[in-house]
C-alpha atoms as a PDB file:
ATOM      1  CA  UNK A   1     -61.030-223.912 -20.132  1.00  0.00           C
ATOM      2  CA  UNK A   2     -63.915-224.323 -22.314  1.00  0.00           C
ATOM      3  CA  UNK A   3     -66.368-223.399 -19.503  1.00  0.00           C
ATOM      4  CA  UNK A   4     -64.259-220.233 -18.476  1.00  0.00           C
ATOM      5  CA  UNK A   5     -64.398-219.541 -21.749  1.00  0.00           C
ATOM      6  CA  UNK A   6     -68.163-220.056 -22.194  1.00  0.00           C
ATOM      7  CA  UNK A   7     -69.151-218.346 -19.154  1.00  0.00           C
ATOM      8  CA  UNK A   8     -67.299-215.019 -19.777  1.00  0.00           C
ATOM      9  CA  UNK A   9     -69.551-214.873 -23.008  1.00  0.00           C
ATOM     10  CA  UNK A  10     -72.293-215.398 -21.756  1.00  0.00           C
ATOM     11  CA  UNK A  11     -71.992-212.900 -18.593  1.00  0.00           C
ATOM     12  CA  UNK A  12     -70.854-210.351 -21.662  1.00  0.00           C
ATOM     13  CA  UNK A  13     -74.068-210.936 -23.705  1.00  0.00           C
ATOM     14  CA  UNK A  14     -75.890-210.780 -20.231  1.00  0.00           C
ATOM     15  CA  UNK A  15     -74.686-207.408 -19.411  1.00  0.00           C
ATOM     16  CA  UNK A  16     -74.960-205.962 -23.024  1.00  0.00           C
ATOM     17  CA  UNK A  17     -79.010-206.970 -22.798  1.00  0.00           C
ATOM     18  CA  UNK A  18     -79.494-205.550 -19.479  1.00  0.00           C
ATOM     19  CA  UNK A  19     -78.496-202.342 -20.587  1.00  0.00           C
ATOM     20  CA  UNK A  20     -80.024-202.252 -23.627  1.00  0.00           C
ATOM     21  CA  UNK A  21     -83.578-201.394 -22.777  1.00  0.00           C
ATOM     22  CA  UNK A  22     -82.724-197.828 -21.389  1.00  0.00           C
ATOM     23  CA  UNK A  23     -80.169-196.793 -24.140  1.00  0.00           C
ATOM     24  CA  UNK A  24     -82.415-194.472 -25.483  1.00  0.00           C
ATOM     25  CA  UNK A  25     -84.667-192.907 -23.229  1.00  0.00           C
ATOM     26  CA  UNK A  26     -84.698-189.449 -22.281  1.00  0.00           C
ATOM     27  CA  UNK A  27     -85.645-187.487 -19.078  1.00  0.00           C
ATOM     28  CA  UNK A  28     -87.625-184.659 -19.162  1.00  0.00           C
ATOM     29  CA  UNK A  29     -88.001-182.161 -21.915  1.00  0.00           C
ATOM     30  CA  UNK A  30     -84.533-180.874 -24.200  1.00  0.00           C
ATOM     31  CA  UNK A  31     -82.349-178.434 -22.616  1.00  0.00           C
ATOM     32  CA  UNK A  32     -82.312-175.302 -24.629  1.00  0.00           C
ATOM     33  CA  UNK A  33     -79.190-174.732 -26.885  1.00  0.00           C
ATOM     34  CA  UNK A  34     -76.734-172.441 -26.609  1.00  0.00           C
ATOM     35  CA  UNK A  35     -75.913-169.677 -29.002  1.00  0.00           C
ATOM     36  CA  UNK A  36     -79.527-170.699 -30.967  1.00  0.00           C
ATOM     37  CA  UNK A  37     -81.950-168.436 -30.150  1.00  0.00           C
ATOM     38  CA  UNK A  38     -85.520-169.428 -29.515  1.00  0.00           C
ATOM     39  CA  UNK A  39     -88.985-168.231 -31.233  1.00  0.00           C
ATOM     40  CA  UNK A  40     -90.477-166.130 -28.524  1.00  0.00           C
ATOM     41  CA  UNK A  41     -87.206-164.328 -28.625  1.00  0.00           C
ATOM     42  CA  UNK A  42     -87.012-163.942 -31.969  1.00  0.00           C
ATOM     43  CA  UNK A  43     -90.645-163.108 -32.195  1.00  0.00           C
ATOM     44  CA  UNK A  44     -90.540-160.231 -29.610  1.00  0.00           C
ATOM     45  CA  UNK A  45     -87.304-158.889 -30.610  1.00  0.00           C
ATOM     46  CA  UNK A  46     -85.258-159.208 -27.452  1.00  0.00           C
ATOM     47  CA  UNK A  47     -81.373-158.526 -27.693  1.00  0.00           C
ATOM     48  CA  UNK A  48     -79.019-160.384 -28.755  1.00  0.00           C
ATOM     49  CA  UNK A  49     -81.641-162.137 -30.971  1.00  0.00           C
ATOM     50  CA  UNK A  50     -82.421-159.336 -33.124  1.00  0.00           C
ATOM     51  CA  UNK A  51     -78.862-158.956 -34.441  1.00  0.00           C
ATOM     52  CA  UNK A  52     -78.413-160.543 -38.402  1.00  0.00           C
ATOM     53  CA  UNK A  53     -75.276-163.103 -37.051  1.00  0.00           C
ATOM     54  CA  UNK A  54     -77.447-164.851 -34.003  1.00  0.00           C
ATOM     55  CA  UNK A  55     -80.394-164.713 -36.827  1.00  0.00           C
ATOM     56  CA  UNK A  56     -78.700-166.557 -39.743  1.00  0.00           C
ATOM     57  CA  UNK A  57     -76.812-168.696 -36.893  1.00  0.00           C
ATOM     58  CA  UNK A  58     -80.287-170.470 -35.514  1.00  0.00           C
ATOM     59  CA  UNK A  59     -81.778-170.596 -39.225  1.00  0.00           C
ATOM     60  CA  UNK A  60     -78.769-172.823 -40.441  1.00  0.00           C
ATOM     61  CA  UNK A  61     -78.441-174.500 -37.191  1.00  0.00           C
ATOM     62  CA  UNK A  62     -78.619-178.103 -37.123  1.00  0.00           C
ATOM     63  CA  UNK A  63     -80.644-178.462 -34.391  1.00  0.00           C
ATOM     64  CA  UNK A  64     -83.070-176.511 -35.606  1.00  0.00           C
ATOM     65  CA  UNK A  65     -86.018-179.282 -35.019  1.00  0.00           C
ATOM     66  CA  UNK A  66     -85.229-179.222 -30.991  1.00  0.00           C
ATOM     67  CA  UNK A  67     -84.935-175.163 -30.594  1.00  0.00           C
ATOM     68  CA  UNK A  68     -87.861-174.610 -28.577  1.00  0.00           C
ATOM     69  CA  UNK A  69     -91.038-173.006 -29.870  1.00  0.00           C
ATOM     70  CA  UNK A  70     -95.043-173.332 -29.356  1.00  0.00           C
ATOM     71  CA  UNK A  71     -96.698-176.512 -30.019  1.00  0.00           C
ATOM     72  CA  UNK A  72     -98.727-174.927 -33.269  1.00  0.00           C
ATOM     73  CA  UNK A  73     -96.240-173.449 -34.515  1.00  0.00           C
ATOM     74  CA  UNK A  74     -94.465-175.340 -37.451  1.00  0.00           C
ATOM     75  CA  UNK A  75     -90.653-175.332 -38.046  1.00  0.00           C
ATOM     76  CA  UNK A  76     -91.515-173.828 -41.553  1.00  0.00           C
ATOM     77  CA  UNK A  77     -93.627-170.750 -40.029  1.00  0.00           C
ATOM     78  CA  UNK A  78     -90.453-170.794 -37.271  1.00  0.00           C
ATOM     79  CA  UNK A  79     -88.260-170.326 -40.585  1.00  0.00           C
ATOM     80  CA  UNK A  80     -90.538-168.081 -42.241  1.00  0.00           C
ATOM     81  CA  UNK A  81     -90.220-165.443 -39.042  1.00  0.00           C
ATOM     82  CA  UNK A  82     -86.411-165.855 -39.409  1.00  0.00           C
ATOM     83  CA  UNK A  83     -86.679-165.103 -42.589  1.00  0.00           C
ATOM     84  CA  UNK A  84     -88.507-162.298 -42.217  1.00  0.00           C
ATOM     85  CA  UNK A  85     -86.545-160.994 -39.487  1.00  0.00           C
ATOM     86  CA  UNK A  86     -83.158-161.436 -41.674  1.00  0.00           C
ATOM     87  CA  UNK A  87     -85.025-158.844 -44.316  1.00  0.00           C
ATOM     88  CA  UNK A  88     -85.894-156.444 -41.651  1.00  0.00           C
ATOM     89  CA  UNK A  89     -82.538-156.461 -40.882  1.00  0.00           C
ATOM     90  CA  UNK A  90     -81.228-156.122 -44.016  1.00  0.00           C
ATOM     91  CA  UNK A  91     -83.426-153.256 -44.773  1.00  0.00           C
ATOM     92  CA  UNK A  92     -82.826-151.380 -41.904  1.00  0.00           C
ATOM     93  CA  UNK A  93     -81.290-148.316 -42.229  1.00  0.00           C
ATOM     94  CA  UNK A  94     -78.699-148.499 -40.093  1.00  0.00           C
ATOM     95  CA  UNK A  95     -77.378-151.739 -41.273  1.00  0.00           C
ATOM     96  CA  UNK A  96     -77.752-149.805 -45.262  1.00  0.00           C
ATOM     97  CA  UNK A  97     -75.872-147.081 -43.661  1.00  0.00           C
ATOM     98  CA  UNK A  98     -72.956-149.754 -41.869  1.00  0.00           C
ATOM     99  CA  UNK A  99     -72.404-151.282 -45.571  1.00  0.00           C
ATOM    100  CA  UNK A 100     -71.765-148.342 -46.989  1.00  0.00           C
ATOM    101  CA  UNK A 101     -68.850-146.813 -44.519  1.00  0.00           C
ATOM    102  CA  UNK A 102     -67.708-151.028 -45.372  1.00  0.00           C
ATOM    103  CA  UNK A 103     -67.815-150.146 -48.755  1.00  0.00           C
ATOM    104  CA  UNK A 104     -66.443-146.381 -48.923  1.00  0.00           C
ATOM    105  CA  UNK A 105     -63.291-147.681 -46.048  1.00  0.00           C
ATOM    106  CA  UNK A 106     -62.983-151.232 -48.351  1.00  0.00           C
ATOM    107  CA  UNK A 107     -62.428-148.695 -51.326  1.00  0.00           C
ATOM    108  CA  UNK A 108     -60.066-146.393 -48.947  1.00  0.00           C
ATOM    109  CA  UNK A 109     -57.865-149.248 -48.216  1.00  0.00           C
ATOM    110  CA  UNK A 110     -57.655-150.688 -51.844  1.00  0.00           C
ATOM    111  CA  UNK A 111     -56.825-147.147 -53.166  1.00  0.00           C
ATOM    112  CA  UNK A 112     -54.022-146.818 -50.328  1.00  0.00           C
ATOM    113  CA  UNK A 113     -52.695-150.072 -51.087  1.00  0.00           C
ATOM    114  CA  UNK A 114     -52.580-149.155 -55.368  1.00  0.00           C
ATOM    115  CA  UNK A 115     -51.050-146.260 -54.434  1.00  0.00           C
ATOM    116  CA  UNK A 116     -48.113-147.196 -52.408  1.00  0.00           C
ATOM    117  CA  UNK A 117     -47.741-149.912 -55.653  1.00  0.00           C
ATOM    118  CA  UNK A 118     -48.092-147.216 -58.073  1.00  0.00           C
ATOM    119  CA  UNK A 119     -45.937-144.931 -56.234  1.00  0.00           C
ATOM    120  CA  UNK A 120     -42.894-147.450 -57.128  1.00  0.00           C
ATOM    121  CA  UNK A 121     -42.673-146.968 -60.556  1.00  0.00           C
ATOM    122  CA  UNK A 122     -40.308-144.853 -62.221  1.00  0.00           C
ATOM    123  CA  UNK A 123     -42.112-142.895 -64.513  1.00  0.00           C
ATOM    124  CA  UNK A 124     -46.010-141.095 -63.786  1.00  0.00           C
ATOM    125  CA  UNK A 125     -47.121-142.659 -66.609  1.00  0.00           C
ATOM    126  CA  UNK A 126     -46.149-146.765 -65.538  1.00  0.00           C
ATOM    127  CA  UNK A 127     -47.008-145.486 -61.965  1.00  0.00           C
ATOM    128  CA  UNK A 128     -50.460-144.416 -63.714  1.00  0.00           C
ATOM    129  CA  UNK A 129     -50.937-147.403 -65.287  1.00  0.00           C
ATOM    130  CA  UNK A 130     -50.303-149.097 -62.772  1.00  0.00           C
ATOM    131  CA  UNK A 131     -51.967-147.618 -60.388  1.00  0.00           C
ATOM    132  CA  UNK A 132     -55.570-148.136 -63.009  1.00  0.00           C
ATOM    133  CA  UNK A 133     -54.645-151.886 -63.438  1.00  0.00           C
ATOM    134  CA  UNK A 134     -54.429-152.397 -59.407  1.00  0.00           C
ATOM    135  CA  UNK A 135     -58.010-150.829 -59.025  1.00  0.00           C
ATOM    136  CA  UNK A 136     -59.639-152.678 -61.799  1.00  0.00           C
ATOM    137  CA  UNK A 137     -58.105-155.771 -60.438  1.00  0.00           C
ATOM    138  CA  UNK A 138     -59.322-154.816 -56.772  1.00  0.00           C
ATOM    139  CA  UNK A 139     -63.003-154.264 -58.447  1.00  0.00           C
ATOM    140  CA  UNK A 140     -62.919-150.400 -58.504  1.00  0.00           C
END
């Protein structure tokens, strides 16, 4: 029993060494990742890669390290060109123009929302007050 014993050991720690040596290696280069998008696509522009949600989503990505770029480029100046991509974005006028219709609807909705509260009091003057305490809850 004790050699059955012994031998099923030692053909475990036999096949655990074997296999060790080639744990880690990889073949060939890193596939690129998906939904990241890469520098000569952020660099030129190209769609979907200039929008501000596939932007921020490669910056905070954490494979950031393997998203592939050119050899002298650094991961910092890879950052800095997201970066300065993001505030292109955000100072674009169309995206100024998007956060204000946001805004002005956001503001719509709250005031809809107050008034239908409001407009269950029984006197204009609780429906009034009401109505001020809802928006100055809301922000407004």
């Amino acid at each position: 029993m004790n050699k059955l014993l012994s031998i099923i050991i030692f053909s475990l720690l036999w096949n655990n060494t074997s296999l060790s040596e080639n744990m880690f290696d990889y073949i060939g280069p890193p596939k690129e990742l998906d939904g990241v998008c890469w520098y000569q696509a952020i660099y030129e522009k190209q769609k979907p890669c200039d929008r501000l949600d596939k932007l921020r989503e490669t910056y905070n990505s954490m494979f950031f390290d393997l998203i592939k770029r050119p050899i002298y480029v650094s991961e910092q100046d890879f950052k800095d060109l997201i970066s300065k991509r993001i505030d292109e974005v955000l100072d674009s006028p169309e995206y100024k123009k998007k956060e204000r219709e946001r805004k002005k609807a956001r503001k719509n909705e709250v005031d809809l929302n107050c008034s239908i509260i409001a407009g269950q009091a029984n006197t204009w003057l609780a429906g009034r007050k009401i109505y001020k305490s809802c928006m100055k809850a809301e922000g407004y």
